[in-house]
N, C-alpha and C. Protein backbone atom coordinates (compact mmCIF):
# COMPACT_ATOMS: atom_id res chain seq x y z
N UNK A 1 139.13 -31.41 12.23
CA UNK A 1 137.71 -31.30 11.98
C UNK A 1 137.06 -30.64 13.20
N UNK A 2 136.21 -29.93 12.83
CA UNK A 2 135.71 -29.11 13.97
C UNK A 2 134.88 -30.17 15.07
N UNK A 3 133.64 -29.65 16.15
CA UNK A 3 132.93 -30.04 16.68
C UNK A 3 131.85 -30.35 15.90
N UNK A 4 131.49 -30.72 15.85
CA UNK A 4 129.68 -30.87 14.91
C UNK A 4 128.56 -29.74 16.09
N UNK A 5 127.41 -29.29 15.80
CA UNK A 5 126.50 -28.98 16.51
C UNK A 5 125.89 -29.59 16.23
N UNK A 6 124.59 -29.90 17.26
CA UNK A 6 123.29 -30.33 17.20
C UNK A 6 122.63 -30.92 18.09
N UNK A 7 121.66 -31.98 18.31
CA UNK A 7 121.17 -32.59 19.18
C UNK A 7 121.47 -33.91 19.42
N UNK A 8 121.65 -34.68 20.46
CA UNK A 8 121.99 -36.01 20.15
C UNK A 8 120.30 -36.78 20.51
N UNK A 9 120.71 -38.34 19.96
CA UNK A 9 119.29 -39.24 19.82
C UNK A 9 118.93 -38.76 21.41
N UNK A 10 119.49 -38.93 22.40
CA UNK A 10 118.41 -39.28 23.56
C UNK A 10 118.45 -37.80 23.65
N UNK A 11 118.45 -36.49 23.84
CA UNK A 11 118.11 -35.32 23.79
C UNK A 11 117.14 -35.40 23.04
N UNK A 12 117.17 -35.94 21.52
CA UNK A 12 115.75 -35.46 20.74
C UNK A 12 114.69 -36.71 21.28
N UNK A 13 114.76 -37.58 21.27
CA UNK A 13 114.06 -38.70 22.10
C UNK A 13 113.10 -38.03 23.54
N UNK A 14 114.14 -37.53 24.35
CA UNK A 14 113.49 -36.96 25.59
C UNK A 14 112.30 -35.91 25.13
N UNK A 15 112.94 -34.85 24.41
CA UNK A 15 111.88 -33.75 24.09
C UNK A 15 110.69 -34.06 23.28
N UNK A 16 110.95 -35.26 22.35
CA UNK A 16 109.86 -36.04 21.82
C UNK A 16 108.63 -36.61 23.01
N UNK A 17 109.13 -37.49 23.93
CA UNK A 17 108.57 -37.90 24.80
C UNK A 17 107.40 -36.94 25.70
N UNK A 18 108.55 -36.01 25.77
CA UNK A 18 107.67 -34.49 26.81
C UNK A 18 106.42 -33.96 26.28
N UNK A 19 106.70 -33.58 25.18
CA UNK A 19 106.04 -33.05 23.77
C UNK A 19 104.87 -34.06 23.34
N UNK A 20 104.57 -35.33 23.34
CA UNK A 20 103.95 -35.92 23.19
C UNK A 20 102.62 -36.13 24.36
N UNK A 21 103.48 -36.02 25.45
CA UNK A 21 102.58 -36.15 27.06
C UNK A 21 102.00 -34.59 27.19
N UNK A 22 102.45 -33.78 26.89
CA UNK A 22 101.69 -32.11 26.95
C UNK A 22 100.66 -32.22 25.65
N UNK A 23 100.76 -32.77 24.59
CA UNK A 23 99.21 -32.96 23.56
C UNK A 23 98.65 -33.76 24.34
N UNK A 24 98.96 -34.96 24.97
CA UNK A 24 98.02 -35.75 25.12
C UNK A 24 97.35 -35.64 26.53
N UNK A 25 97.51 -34.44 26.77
CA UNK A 25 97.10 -34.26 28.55
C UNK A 25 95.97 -33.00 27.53
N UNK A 26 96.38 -32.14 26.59
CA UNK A 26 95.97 -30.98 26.38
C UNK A 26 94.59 -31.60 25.40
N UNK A 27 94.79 -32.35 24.45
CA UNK A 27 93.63 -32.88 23.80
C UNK A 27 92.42 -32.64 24.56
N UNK A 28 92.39 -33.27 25.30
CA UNK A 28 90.73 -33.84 25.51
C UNK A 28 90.04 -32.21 25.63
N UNK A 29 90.66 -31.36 26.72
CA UNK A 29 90.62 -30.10 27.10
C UNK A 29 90.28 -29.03 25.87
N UNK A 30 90.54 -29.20 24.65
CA UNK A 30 90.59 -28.92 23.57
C UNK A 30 89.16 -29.44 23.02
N UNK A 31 89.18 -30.36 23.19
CA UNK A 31 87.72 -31.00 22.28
C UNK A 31 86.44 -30.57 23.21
N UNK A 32 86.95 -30.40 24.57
CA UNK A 32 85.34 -29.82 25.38
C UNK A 32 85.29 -28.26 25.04
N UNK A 33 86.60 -27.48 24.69
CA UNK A 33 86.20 -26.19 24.57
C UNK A 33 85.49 -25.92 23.11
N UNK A 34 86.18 -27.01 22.48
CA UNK A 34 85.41 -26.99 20.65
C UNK A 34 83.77 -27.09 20.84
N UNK A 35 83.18 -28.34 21.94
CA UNK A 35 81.92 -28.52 22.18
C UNK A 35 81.09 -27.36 22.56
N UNK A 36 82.13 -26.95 23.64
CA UNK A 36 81.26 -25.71 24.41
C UNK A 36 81.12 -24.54 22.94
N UNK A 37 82.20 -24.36 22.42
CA UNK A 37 81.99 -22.89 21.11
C UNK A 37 80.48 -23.44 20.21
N UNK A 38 80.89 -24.96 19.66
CA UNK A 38 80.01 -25.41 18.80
C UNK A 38 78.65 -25.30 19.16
N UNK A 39 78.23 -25.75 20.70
CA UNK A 39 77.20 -25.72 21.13
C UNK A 39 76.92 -23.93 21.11
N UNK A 40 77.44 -23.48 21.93
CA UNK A 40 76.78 -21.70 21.95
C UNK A 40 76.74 -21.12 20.58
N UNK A 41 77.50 -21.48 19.40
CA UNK A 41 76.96 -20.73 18.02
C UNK A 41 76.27 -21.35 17.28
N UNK A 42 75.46 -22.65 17.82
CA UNK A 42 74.24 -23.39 17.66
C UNK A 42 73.21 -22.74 17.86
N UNK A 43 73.12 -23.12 19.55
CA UNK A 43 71.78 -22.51 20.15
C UNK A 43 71.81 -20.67 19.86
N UNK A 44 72.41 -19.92 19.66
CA UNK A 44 72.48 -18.46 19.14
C UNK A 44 72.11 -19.05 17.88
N UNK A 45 72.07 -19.35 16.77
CA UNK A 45 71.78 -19.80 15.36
C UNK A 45 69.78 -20.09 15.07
N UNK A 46 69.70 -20.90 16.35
CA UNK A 46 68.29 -21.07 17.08
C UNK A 46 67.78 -20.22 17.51
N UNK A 47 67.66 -19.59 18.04
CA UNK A 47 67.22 -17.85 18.41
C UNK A 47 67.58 -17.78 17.54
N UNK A 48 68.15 -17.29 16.71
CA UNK A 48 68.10 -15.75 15.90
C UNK A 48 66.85 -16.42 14.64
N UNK A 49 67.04 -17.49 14.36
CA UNK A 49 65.82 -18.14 13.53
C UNK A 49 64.76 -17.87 14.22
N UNK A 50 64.51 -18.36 15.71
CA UNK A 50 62.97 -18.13 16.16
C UNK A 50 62.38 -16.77 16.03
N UNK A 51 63.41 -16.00 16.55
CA UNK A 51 62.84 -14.34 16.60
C UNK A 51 63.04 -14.29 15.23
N UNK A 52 63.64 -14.46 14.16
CA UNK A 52 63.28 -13.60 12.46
C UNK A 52 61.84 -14.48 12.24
N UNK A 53 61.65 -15.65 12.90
CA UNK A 53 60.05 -16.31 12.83
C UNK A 53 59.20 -15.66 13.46
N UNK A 54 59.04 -15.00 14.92
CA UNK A 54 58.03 -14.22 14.94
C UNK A 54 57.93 -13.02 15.01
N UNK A 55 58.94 -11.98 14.64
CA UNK A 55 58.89 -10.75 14.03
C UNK A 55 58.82 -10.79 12.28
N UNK A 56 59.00 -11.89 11.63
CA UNK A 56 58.06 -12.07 10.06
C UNK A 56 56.53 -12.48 10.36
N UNK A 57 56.24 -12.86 11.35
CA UNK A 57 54.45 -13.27 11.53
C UNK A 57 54.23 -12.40 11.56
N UNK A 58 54.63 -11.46 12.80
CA UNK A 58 54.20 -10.15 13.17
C UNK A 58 53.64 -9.18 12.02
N UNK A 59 55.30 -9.31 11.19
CA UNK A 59 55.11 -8.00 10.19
C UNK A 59 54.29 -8.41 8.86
N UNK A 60 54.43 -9.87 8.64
CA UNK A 60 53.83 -9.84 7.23
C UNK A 60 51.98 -10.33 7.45
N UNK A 61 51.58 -10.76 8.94
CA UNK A 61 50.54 -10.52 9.60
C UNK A 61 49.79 -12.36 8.66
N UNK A 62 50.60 -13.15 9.08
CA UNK A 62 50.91 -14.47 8.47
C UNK A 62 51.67 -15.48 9.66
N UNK A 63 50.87 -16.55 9.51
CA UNK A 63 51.31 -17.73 10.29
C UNK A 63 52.91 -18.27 9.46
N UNK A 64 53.92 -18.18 10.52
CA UNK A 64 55.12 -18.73 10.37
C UNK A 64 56.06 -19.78 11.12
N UNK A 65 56.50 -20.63 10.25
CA UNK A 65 56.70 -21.99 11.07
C UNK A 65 58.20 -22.05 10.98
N UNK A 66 58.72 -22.46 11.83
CA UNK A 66 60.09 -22.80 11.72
C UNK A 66 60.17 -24.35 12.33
N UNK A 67 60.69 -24.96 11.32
CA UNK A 67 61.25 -26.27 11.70
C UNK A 67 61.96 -27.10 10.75
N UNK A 68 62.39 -28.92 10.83
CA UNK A 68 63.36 -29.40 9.96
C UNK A 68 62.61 -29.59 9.03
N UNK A 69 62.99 -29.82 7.90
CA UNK A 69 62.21 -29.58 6.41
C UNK A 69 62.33 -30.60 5.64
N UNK A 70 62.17 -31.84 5.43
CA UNK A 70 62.41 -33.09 4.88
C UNK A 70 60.98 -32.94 3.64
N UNK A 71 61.05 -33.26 2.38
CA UNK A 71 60.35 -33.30 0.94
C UNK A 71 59.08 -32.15 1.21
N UNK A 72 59.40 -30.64 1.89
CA UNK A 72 58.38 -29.77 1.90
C UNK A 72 57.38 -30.26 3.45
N UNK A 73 57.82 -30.72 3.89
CA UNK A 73 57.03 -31.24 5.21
C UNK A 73 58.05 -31.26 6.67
N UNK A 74 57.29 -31.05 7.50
CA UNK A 74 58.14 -30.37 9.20
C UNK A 74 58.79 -32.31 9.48
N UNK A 75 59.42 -31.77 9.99
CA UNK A 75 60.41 -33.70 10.10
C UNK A 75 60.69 -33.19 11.72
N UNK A 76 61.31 -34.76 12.08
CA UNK A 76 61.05 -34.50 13.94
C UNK A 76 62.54 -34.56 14.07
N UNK A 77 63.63 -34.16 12.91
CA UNK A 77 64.84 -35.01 13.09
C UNK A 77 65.65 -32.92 12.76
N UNK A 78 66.12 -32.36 13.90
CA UNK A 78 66.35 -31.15 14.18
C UNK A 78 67.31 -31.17 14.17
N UNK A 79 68.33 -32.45 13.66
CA UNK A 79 69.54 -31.88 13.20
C UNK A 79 69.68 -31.54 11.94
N UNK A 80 69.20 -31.76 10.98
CA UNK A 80 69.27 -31.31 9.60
C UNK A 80 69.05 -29.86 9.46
N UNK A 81 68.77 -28.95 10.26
CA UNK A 81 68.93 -27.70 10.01
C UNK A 81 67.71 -27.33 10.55
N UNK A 82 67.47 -25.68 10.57
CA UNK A 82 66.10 -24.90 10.54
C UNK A 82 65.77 -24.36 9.43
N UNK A 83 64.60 -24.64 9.14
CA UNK A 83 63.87 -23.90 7.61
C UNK A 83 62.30 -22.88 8.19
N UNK A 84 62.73 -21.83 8.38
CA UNK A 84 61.51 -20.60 8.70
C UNK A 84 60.68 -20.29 7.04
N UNK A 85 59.85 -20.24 6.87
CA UNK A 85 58.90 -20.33 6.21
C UNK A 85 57.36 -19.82 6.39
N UNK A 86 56.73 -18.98 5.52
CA UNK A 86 55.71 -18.25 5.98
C UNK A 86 54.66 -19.72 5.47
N UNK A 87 53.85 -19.91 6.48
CA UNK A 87 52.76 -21.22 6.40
C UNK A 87 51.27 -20.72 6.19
N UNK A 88 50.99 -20.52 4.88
CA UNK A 88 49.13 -19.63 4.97
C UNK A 88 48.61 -20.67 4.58
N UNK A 89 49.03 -22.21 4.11
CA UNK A 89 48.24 -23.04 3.44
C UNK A 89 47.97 -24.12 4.71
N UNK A 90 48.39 -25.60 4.05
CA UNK A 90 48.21 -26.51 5.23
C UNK A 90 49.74 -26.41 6.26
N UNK A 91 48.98 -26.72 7.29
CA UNK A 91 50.17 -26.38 7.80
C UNK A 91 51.19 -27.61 8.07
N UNK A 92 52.26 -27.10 8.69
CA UNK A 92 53.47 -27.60 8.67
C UNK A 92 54.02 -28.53 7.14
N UNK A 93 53.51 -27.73 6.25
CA UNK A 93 53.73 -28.25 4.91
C UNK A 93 54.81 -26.74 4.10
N UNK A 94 55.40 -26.71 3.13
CA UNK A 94 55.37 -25.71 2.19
C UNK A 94 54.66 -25.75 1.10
N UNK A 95 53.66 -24.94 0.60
CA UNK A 95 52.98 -25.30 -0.01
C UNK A 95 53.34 -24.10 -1.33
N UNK A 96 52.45 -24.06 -2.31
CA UNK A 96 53.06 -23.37 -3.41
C UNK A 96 53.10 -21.68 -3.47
N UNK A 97 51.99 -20.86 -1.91
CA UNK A 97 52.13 -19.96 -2.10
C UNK A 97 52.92 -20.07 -0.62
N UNK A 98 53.71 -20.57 -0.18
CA UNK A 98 54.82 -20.27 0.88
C UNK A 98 56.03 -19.71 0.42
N UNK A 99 56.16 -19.08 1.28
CA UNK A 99 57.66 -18.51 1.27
C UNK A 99 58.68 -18.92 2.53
N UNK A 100 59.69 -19.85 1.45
CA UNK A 100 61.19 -19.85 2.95
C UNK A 100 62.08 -18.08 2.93
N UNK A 101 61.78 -17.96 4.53
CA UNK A 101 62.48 -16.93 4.66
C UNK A 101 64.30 -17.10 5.41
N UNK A 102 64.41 -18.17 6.19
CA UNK A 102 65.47 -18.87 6.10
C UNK A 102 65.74 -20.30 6.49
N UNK A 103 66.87 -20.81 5.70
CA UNK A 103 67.28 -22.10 6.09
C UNK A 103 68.65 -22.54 6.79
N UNK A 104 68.59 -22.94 7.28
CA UNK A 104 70.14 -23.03 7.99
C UNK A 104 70.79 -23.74 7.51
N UNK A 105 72.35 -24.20 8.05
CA UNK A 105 73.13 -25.70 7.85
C UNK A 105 73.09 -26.52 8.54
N UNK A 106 72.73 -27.42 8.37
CA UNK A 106 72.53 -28.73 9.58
C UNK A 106 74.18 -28.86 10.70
N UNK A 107 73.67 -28.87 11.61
CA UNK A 107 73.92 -29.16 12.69
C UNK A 107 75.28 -30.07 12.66
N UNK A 108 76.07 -30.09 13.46
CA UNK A 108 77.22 -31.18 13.46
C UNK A 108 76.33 -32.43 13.77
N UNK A 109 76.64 -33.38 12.87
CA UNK A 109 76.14 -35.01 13.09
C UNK A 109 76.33 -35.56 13.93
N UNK A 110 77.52 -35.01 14.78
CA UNK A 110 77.24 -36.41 16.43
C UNK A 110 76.83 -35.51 17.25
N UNK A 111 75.79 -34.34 17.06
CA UNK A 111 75.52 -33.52 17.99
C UNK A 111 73.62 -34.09 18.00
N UNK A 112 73.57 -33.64 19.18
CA UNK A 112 71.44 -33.97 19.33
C UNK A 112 70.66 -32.74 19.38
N UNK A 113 69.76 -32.71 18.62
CA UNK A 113 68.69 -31.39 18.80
C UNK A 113 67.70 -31.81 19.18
N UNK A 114 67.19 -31.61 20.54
CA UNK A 114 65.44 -32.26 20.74
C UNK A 114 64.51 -30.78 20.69
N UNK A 115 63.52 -31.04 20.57
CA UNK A 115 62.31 -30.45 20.79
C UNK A 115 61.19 -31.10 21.19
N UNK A 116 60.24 -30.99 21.38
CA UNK A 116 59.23 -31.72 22.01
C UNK A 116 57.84 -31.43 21.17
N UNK A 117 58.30 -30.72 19.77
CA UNK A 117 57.16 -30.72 18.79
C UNK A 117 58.05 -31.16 17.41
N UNK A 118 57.28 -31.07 16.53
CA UNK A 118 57.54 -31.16 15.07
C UNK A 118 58.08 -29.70 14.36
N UNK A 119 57.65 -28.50 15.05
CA UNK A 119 57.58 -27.42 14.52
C UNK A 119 57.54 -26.43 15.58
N UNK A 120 57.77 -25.06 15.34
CA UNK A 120 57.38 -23.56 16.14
C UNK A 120 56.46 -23.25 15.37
N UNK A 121 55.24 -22.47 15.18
CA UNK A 121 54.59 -21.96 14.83
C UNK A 121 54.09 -20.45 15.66
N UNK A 122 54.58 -19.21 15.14
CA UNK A 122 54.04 -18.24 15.42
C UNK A 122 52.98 -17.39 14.69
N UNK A 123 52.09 -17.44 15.42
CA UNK A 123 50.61 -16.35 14.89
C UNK A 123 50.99 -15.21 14.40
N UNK A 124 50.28 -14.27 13.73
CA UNK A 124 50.17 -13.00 12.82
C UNK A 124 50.52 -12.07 14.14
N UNK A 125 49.40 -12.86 15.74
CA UNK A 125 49.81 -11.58 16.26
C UNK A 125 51.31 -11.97 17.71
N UNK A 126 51.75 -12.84 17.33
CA UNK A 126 53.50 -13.06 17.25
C UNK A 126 53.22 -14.30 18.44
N UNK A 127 52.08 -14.26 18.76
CA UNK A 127 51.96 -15.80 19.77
C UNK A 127 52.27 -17.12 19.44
N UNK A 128 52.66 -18.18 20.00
CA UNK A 128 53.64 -19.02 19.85
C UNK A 128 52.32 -20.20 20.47
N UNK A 129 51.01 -19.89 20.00
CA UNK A 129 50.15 -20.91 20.73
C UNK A 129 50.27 -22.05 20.50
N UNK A 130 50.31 -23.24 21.24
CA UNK A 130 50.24 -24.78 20.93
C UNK A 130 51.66 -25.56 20.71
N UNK A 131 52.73 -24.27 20.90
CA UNK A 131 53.63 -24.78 20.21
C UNK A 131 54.89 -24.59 21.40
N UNK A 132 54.40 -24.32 22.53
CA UNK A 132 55.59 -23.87 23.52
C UNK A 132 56.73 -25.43 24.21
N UNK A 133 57.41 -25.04 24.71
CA UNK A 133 58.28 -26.20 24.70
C UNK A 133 60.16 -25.77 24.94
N UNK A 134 61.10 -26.58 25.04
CA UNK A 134 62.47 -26.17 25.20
C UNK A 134 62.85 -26.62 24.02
N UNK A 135 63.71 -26.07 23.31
CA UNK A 135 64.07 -26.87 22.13
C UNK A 135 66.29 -26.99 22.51
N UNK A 136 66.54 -28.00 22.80
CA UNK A 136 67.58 -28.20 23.27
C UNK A 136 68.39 -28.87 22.40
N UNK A 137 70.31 -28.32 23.19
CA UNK A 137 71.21 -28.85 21.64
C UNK A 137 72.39 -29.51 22.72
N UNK A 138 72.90 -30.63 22.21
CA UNK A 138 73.60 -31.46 23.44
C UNK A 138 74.91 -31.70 22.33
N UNK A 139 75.95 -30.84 22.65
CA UNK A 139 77.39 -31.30 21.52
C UNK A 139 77.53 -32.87 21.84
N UNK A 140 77.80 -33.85 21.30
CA UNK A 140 78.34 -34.79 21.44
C UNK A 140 77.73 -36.43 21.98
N UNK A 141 76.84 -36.09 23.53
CA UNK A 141 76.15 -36.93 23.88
C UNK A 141 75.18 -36.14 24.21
N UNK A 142 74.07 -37.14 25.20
CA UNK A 142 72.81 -36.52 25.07
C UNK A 142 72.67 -35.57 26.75
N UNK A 143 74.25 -36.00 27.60
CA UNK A 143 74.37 -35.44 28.49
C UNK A 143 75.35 -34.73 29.14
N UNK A 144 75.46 -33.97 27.67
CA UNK A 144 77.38 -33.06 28.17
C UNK A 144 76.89 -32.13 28.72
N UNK A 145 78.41 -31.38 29.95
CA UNK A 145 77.95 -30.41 30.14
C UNK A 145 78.25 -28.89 29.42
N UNK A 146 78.20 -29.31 27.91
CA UNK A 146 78.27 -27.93 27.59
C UNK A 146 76.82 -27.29 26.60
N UNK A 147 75.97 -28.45 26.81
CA UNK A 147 74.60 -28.42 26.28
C UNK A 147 73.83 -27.06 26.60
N UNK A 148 73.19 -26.65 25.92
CA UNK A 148 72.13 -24.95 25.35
C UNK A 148 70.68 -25.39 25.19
N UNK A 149 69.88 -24.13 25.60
CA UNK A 149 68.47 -24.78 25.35
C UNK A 149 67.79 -23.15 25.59
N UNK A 150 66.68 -23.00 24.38
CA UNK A 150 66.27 -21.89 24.49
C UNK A 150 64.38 -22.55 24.29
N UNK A 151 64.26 -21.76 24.77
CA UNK A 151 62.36 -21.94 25.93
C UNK A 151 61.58 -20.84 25.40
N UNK A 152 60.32 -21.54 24.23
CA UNK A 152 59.89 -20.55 24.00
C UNK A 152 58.69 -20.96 24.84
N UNK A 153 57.87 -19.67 24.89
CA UNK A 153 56.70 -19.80 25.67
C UNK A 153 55.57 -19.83 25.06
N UNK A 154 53.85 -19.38 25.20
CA UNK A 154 53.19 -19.58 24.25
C UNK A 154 52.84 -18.22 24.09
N UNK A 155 53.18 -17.29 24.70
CA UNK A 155 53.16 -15.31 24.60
C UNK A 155 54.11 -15.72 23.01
N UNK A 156 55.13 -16.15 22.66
CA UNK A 156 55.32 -15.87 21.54
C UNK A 156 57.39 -15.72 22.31
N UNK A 157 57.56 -15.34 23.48
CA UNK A 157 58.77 -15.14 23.76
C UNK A 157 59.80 -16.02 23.94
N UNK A 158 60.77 -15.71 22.93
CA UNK A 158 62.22 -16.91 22.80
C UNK A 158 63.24 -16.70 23.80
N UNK A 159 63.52 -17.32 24.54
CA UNK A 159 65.26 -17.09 25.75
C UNK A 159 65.82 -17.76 25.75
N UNK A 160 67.13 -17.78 25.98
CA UNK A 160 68.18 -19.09 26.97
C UNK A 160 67.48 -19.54 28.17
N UNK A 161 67.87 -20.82 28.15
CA UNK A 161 67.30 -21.50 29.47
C UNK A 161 68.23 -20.92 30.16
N UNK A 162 67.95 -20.86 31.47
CA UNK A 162 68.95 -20.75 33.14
C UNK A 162 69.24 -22.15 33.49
N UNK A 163 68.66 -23.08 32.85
CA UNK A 163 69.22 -24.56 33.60
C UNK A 163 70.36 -24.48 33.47
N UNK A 164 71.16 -25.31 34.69
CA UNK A 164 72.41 -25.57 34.70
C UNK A 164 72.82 -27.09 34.16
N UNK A 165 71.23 -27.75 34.27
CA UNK A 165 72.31 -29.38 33.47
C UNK A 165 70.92 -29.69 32.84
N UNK A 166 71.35 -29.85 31.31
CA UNK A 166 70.57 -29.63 30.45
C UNK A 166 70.36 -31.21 29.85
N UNK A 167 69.68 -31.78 29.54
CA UNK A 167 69.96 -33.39 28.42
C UNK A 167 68.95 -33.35 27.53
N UNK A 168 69.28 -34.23 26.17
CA UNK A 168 68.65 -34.58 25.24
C UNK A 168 67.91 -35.53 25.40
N UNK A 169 67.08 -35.48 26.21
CA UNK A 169 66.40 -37.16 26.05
C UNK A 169 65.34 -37.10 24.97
């Protein structure tokens, strides 16, 4: 009878062992780079909503609101998504001659969105009056460091923050 090939138990045992300690060193490392992606194609998701909000004020020469949208009314809870919407009636309402121009997908659930209003509101002539503030996105807790935050002003202009340590409080 010939030799057999193959592996014996403590050979496959060992490489099991090895193999197990390289995921479990590599995990965590893995889940902060998922945070960091999740967070930056968040806050980019946020901008690109604010600016299609005040280049539609601009152009359709109409008050436009962007914020969370709970039974046609602005909600303070900014993970459920962004809903941009032209506002000529009462405001921070949708009312029957409004138009949603977009809505997003809500947000990952163990993630935090603060703002420090109910709503954005930009003027016809693209100003952001009454409504300026950071509107910030924290993957996971309210003080990771892979957290985003874009600062609009009351000129009407949307950016990335430059902060380096950002929180949801």
């Amino acid at each position: 009878m010939p030799p057999q090939k193959g592996f014996t138990l403590v050979e496959l045992m060992t490489t099991l062992v090895i193999t197990t300690t390289l995921i479990s060193v590599a995990v965590p490392n893995f889940n902060s780079l998922y945070d960091h992606y999740r967070a930056d194609s968040s806050i980019r998701t946020i901008l690109q909503a604010l600016q299609l909000a005040r280049n539609s004020a601009i152009s359709y020469g109409v008050r436009v609101t962007t914020c969370p949208v709970v039974d046609n009314r602005c909600s303070k809870d900014w993970t459920i998504g962004l809903t941009v919407f032209t506002d000529s009636g009462e405001p921070n309402t949708i009312d029957a001659e409004d138009v949603i121009l977009l809505k997003t997908s809500p947000f990952y659930q163990h993630d935090f969105v603060t703002y420090n209003r109910s709503s954005v509101r930009f003027l016809p002539d693209g100003l952001a009056s009454g409504t300026n503030g950071t509107l910030k996105y924290c993957p996971t807790s309210i003080k990771s460091e892979s957290s985003k935050a874009v600062i609009i002003n009351q000129s009407g202009r949307v950016r990335f923050s430059k902060a380096k340590v950002i929180e949801c409080t």
